[in-house]
Every structure is written in structure tokens, then in C-alpha cells.
N, C-alpha and C. Protein backbone atom coordinates (compact mmCIF):
# COMPACT_ATOMS: atom_id res chain seq x y z
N UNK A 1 1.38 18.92 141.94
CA UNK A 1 2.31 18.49 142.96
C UNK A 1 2.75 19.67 143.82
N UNK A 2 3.27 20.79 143.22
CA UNK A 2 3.52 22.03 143.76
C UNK A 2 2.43 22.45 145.02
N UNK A 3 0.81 22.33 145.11
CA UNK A 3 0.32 22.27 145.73
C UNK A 3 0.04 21.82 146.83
N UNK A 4 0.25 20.04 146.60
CA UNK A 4 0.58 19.29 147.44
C UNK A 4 2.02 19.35 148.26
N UNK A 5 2.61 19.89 147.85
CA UNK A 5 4.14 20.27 148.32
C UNK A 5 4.21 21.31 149.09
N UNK A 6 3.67 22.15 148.80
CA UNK A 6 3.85 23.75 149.49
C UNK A 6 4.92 24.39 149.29
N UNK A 7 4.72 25.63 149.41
CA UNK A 7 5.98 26.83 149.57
C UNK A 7 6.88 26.19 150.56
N UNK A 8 6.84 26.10 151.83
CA UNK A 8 7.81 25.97 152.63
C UNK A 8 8.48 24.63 152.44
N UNK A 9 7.82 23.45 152.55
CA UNK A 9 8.41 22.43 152.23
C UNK A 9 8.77 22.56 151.07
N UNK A 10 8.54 23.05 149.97
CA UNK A 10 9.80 22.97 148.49
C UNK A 10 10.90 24.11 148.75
N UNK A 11 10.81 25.11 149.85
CA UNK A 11 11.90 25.57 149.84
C UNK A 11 12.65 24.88 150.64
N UNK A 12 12.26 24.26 151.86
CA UNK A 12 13.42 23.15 152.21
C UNK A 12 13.74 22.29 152.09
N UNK A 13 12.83 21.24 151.05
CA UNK A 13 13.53 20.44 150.01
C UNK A 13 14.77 21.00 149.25
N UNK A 14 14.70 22.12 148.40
CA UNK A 14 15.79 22.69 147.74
C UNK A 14 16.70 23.18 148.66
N UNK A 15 16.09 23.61 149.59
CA UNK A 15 17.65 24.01 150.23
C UNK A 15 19.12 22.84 151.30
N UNK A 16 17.83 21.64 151.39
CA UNK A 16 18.69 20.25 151.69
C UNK A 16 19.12 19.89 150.67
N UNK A 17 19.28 19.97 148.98
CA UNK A 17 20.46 19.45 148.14
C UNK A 17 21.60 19.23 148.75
N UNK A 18 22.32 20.72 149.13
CA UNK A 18 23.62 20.35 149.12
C UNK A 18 23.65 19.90 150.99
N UNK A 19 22.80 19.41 151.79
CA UNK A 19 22.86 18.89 153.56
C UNK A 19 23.24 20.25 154.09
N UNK A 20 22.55 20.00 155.20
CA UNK A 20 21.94 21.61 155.68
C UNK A 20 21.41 20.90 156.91
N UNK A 21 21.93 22.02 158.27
CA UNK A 21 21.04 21.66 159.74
C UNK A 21 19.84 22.35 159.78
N UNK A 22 19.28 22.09 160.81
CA UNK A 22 18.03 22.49 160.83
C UNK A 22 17.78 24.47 161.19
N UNK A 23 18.67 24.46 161.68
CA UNK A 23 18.54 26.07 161.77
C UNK A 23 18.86 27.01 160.31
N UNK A 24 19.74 25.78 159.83
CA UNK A 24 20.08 27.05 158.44
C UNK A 24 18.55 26.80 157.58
N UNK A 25 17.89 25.77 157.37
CA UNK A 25 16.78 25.84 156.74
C UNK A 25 15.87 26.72 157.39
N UNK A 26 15.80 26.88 159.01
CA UNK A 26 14.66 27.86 159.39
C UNK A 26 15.29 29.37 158.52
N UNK A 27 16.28 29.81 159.14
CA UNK A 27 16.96 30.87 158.15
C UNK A 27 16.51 31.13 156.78
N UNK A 28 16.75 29.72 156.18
CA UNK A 28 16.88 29.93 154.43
C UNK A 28 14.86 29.60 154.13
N UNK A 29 14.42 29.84 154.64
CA UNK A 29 12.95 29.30 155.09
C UNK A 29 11.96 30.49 155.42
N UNK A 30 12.44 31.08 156.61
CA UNK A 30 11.79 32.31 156.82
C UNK A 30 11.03 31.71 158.11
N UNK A 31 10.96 30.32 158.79
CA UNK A 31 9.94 30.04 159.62
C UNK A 31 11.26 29.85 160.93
N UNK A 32 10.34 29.47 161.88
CA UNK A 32 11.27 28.84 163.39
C UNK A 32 11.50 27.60 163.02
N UNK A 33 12.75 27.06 163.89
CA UNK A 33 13.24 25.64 163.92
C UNK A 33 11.87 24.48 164.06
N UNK A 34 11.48 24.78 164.87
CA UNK A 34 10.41 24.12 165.26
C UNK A 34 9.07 23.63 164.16
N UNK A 35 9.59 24.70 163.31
CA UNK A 35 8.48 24.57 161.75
C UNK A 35 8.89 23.74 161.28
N UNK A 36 10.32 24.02 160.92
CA UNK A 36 11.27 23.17 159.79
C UNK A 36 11.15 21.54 160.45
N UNK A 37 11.41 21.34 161.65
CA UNK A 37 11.62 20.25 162.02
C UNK A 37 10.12 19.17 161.81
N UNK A 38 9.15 19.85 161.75
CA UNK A 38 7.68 19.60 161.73
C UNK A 38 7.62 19.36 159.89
N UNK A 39 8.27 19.73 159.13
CA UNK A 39 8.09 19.82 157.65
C UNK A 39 9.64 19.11 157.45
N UNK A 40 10.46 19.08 157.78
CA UNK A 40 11.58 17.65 157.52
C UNK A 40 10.96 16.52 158.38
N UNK A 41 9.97 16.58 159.31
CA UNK A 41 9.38 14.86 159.98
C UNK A 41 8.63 14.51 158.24
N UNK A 42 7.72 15.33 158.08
CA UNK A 42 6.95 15.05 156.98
C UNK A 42 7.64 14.98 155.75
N UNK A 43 8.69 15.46 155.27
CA UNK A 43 9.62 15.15 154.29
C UNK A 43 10.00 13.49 154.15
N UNK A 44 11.12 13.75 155.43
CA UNK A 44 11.64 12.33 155.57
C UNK A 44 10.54 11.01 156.24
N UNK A 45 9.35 11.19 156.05
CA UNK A 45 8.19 10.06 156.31
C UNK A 45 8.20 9.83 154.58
N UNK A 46 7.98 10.95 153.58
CA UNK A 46 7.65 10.91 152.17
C UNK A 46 9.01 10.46 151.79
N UNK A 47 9.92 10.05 152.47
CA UNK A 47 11.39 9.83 151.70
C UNK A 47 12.00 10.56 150.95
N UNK A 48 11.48 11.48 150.45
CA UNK A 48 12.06 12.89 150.35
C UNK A 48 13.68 13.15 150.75
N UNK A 49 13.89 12.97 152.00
CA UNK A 49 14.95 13.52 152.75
C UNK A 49 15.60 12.65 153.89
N UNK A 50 16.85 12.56 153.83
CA UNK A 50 17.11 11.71 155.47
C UNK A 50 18.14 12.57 156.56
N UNK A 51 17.97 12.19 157.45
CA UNK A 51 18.55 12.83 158.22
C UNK A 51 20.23 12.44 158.99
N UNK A 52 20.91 13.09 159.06
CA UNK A 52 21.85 12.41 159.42
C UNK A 52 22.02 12.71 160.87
N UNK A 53 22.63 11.87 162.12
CA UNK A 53 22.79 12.64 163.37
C UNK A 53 24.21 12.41 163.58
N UNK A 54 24.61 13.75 164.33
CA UNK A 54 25.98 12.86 164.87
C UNK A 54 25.99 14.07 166.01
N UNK A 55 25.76 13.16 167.11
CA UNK A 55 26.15 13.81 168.57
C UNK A 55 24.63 15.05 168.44
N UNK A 56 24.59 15.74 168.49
CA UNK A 56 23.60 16.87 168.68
C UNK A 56 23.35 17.70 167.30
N UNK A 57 23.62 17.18 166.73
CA UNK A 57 23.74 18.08 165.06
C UNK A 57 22.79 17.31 163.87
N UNK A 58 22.22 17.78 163.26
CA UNK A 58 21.38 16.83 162.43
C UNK A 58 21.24 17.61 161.24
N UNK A 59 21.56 16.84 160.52
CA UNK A 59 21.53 16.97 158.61
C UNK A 59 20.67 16.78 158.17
N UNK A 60 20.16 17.25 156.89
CA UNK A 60 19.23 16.94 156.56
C UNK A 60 20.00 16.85 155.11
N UNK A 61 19.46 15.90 154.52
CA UNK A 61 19.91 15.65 152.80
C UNK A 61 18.99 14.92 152.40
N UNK A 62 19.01 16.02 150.72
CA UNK A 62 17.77 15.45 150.13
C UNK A 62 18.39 14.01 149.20
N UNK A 63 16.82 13.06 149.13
CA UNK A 63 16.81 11.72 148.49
C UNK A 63 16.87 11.87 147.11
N UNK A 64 17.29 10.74 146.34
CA UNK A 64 17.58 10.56 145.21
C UNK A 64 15.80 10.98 144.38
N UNK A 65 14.57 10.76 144.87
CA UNK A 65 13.41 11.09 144.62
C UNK A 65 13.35 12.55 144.91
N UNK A 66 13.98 13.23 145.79
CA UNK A 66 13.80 14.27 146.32
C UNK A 66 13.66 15.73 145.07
N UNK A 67 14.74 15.42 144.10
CA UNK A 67 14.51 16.73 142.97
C UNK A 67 13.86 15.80 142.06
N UNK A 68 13.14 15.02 141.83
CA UNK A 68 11.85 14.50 140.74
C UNK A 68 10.62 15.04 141.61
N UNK A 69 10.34 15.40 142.88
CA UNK A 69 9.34 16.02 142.98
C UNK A 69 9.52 17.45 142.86
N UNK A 70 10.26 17.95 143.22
CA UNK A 70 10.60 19.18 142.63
C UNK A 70 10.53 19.96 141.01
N UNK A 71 10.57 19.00 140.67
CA UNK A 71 10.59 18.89 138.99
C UNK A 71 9.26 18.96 138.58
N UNK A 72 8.67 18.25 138.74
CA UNK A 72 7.11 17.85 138.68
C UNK A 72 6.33 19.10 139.53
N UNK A 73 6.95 19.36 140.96
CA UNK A 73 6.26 20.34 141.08
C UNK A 73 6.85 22.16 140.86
N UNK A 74 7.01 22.20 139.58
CA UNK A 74 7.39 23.31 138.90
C UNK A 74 8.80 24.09 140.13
């Protein structure tokens, strides 16, 4: 699973636990916004993650599935 997951997307899976915008994951990530946003589309398609909006700001929080793949993938 870890494979199928990747480095970047399991670090911003873990780092949406506690809801997180999209810039603090590029930050906590190491990539540009523009990455993250490209790997939370593909998150939250896998249900992984949802997004919250309000006005110009967007959350990201991980799904109740979200740390069982994490788990599985070491």
C-alpha cells in the first residue's frame, strides 16, 4: 500500500489529521501548492480526505478510512 500511496501523499494524508490548508501541507510537504492540491484532488477522489471551503480558505481533513490506509501502509 505504502507504494501505492507514495511519500508525498502519506505525508499529506498525516499531516490533514488534525485539518490543515493547503499551503501548510505544501510547507509540511516540501512541494508547491499546486502539488499538494494535485495529490488532495487524488486523495479526496480515494475518500481519503474532504475538503472543507469557506469563502477562499480550504481545509483539508482526513476521512474516517484515511489512518487505515496509513496503517496498512506502514
Amino acid at each position: 500500500m505504502g507504494a501505492l500511496l507514495g511519500p508525498t501523499r502519506a505525508a499529506i494524508l498525516r499531516s490533514a489529521v488534525t485539518g490543515t490548508t493547503t499551503c501548510r501541507l505544501a510547507r509540511q510537504a516540501g512541494v508547491a501548492p499546486a502539488t499538494v492540491s494535485h495529490h488532495t484532488n487524488v486523495l479526496r477522489d480515494a475518500g481519503l480526505i474532504t475538503t472543507d471551503r469557506h469563502e477562499n480558505l480550504a481545509t483539508r481533513l482526513i476521512t474516517p478510512l484515511g489512518p487505515a490506509v496509513l496503517t496498512s501502509a506502514g
